[in-house]
Protein backbone atom coordinates (compact mmCIF):
# COMPACT_ATOMS: atom_id res chain seq x y z
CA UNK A 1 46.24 -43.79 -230.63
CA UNK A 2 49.89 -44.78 -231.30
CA UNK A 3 49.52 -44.95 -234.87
CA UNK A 4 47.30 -41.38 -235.36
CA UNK A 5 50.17 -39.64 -233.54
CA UNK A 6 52.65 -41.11 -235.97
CA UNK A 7 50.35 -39.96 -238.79
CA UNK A 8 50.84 -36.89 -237.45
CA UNK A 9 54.07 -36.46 -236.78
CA UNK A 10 54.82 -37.76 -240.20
CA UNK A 11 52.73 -35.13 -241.77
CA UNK A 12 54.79 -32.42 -239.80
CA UNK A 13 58.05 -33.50 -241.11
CA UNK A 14 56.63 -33.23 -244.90
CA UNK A 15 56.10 -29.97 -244.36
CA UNK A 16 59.86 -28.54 -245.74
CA UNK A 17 61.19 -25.53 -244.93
CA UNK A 18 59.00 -25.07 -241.71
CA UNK A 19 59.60 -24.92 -238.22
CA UNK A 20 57.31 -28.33 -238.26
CA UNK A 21 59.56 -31.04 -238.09
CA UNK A 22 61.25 -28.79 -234.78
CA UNK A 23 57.64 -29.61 -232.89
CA UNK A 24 57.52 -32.94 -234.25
CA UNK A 25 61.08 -33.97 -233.36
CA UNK A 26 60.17 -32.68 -229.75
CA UNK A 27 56.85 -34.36 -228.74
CA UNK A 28 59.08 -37.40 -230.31
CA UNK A 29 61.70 -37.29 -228.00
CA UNK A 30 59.25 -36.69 -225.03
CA UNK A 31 57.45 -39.62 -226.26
CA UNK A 32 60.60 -41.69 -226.20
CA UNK A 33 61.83 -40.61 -223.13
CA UNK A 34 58.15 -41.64 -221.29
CA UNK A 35 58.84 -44.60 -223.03
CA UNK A 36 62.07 -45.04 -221.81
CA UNK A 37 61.13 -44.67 -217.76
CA UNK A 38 62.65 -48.48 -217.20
CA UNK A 39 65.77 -47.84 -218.76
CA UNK A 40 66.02 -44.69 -217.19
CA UNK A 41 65.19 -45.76 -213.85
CA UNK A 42 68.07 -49.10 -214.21
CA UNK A 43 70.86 -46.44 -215.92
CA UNK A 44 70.15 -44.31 -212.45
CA UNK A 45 70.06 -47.06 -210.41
CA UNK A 46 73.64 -48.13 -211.42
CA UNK A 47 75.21 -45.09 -211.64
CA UNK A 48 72.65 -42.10 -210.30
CA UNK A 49 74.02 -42.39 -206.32
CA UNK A 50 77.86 -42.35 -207.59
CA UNK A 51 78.03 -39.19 -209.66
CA UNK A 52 78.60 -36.19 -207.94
CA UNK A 53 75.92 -33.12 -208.49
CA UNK A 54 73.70 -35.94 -209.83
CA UNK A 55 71.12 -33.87 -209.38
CA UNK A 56 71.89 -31.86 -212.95
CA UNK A 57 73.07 -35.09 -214.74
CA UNK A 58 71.10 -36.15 -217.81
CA UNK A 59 71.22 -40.10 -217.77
CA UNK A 60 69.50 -40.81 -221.04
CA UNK A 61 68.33 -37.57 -222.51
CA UNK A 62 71.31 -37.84 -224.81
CA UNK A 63 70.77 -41.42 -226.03
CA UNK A 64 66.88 -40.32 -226.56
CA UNK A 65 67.74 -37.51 -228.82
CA UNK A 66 70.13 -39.40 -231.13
CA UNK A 67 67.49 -42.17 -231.71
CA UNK A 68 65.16 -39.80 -232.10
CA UNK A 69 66.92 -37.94 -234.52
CA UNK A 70 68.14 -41.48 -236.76
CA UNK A 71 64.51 -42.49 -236.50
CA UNK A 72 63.59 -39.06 -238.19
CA UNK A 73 66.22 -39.53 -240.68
CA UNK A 74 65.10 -43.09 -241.76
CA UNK A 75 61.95 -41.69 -242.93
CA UNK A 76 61.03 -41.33 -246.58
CA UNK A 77 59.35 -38.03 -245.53
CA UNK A 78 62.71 -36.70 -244.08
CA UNK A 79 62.82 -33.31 -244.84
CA UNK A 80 66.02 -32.15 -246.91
CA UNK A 81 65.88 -28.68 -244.79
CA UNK A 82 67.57 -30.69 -242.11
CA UNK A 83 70.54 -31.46 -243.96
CA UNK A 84 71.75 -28.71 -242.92
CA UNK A 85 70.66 -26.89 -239.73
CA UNK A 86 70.38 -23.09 -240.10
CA UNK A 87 72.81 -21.64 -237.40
CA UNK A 88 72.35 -20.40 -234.61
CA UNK A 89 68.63 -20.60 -234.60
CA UNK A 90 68.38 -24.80 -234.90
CA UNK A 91 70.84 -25.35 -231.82
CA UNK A 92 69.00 -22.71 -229.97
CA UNK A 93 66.15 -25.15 -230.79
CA UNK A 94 67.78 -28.21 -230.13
CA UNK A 95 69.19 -27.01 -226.76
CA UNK A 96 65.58 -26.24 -225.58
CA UNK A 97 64.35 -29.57 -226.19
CA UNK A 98 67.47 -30.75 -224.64
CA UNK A 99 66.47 -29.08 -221.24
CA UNK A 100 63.21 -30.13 -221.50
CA UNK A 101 64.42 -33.70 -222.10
CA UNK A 102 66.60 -33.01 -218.92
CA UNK A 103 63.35 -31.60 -216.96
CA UNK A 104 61.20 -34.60 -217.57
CA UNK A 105 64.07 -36.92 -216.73
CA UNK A 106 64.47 -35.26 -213.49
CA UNK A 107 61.00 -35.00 -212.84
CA UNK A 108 60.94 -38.90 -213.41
CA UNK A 109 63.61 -39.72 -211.39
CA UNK A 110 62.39 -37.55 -208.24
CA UNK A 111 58.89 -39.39 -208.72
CA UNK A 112 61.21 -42.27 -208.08
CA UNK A 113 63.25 -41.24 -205.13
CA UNK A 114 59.29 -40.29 -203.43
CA UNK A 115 58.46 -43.79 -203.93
CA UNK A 116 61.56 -45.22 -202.56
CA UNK A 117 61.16 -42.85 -199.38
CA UNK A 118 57.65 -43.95 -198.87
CA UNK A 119 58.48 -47.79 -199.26
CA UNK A 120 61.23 -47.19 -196.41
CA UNK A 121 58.96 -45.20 -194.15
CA UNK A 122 56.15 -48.05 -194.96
CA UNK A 123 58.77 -50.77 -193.81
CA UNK A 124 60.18 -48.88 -190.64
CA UNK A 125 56.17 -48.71 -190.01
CA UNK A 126 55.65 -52.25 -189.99
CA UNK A 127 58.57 -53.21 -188.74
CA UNK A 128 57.61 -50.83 -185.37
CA UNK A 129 54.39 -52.93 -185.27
CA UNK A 130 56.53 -55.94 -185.59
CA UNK A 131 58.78 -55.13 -182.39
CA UNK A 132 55.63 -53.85 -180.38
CA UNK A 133 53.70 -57.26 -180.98
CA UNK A 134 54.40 -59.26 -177.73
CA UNK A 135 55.88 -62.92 -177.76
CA UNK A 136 53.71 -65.30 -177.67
CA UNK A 137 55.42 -68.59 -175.34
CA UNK A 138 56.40 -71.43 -178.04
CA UNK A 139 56.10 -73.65 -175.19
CA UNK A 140 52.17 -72.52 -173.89
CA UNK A 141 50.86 -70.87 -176.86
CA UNK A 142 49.08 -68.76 -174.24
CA UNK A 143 50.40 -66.60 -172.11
CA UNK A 144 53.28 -63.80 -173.35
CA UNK A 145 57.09 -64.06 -172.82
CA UNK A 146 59.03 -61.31 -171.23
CA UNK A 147 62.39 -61.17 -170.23
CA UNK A 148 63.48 -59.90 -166.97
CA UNK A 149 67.04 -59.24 -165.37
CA UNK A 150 67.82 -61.04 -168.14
CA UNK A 151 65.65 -64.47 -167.38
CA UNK A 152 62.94 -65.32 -170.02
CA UNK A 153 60.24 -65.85 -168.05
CA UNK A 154 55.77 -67.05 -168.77
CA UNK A 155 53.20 -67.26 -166.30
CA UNK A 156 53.11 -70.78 -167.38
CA UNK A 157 55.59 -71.63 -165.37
CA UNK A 158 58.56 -71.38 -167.66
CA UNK A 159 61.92 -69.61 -166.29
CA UNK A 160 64.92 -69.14 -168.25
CA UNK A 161 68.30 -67.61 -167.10
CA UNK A 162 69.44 -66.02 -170.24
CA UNK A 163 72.92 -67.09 -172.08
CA UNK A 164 73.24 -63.69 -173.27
CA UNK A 165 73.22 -61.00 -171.50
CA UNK A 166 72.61 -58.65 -174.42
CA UNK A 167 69.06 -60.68 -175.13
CA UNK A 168 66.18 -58.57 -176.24
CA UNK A 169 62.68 -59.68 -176.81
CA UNK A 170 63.41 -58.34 -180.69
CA UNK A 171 66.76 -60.97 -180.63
CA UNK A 172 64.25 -63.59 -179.06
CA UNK A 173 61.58 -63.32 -181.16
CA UNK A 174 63.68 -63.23 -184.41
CA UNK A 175 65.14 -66.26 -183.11
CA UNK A 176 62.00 -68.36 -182.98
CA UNK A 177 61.40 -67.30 -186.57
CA UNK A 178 64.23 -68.51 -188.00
CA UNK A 179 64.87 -71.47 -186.39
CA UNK A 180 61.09 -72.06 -187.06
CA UNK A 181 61.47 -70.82 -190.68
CA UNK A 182 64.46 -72.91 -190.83
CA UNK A 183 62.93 -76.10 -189.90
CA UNK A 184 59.73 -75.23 -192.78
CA UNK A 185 62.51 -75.88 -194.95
CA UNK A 186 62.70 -79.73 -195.01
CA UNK A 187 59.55 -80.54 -193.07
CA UNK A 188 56.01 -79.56 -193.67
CA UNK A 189 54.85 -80.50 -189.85
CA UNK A 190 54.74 -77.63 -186.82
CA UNK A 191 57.73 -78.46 -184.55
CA UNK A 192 57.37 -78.23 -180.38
CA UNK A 193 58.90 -76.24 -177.66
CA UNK A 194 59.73 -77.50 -174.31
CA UNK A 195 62.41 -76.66 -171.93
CA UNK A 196 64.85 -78.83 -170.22
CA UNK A 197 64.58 -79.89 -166.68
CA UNK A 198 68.54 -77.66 -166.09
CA UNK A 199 69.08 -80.54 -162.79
CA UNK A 200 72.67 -80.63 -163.92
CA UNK A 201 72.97 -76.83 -166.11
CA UNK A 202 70.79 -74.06 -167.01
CA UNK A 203 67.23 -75.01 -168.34
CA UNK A 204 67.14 -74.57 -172.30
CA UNK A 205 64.71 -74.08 -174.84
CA UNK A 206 64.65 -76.61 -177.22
CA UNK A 207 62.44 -76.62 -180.79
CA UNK A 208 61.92 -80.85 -181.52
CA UNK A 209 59.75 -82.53 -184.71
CA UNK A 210 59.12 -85.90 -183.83
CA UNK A 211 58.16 -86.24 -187.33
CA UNK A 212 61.71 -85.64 -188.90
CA UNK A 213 63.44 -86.61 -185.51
CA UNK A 214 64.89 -82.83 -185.70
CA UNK A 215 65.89 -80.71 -182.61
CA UNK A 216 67.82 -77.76 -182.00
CA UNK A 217 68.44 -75.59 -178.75
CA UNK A 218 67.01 -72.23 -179.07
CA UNK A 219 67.70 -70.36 -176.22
């Protein structure tokens, strides 16, 4: 496919004289710049949210077009009508493709933008879901934590008095995850919850491994 539209293209610029090689240079630049949707996307990504009216920037078009144009040049079938461009009606030409150039980068680069704002409202989704999931107790692995006036509190039995006042069952749960995460790191085996007796202080939730003789006071 690649090569017949290379054929072609290279049959359009024998044609000297002709308005040909205009049409092929364009469907070569529009090739180039589908080609070029990476580089695009990385040149936009770098500088796209820091230039002002960004919106009417061209970020490569200018790049595509000079390749473009050397690749045309480098060809034995390089017409000798475009050593020198016939004023004004060439530019005019030129500037056409240029703004179509500068359409199909925009049009890339808004496809883009889409995708980013449906990735963001996909992880403000899931991360609603994740906050709405209730805690399951560490220490039962039965019943659901909840935390009330500030005390962490099961219907197993366990009973809390929060160290923070600001604790939220988001704060709680994320937590348990990392300290459960954190322990994954260095040992394979499922650590255990328990709380302290609190005779002499506040009861505690502590996270132990027997197996790695690990423990570390969670709440």
């Amino acid at each position: 496919m690649a090569e017949a539209a290379g054929s072609q293209r290279r049959s359009l610029y024998k044609q000297v004289g002709s308005a040909s090689w205009k049409e092929a240079f364009r469907q070569g630049c529009l090739e180039r710049m589908r080609k070029s949707r990476d580089r695009l996307l990385n040149k936009y990504r770098q500088i796209g949210s820091n230039m002002p009216g960004r919106g009417q920037n061209a970020f490569l078009v200018q790049e595509v077009m000079e390749e473009e144009w050397k690749s045309l040049q480098s060809r034995e079938c390089y017409p000798e009508a475009l050593t020198q461009l016939s004023l004004p009606m060439d530019l005019a030409v030129l500037k056409e493709i240029q703004q179509e150039l500068i359409d199909q980068e925009q049009c890339i680069i808004r496809e883009y933008e889409k995708s980013l704002q449906f990735d963001e409202q996909y992880l403000s989704i899931m991360l609603a879901e994740w906050e709405a999931k209730p805690i399951i107790c560490p220490v039962c692995t039965k019943y659901n934590l909840r935390i009330t006036s500030g005390v962490v509190v099961c219907q197993c039995g366990l009973h809390i008095p929060s160290h923070s006042p600001e604790l939220s069952e988001q704060k709680l749960r994320a937590c348990l995850e990392d300290s459960v995460n954190d322990h994954s790191t260095h040992c394979p085996h499922t650590p255990e919850f328990s709380v302290t007796d609190g005779i002499e202080e506040k009861p505690s939730l502590l996270m132990s491994c027997l197996v790695c003789d690990t423990w570390a006071v969670i709440l």
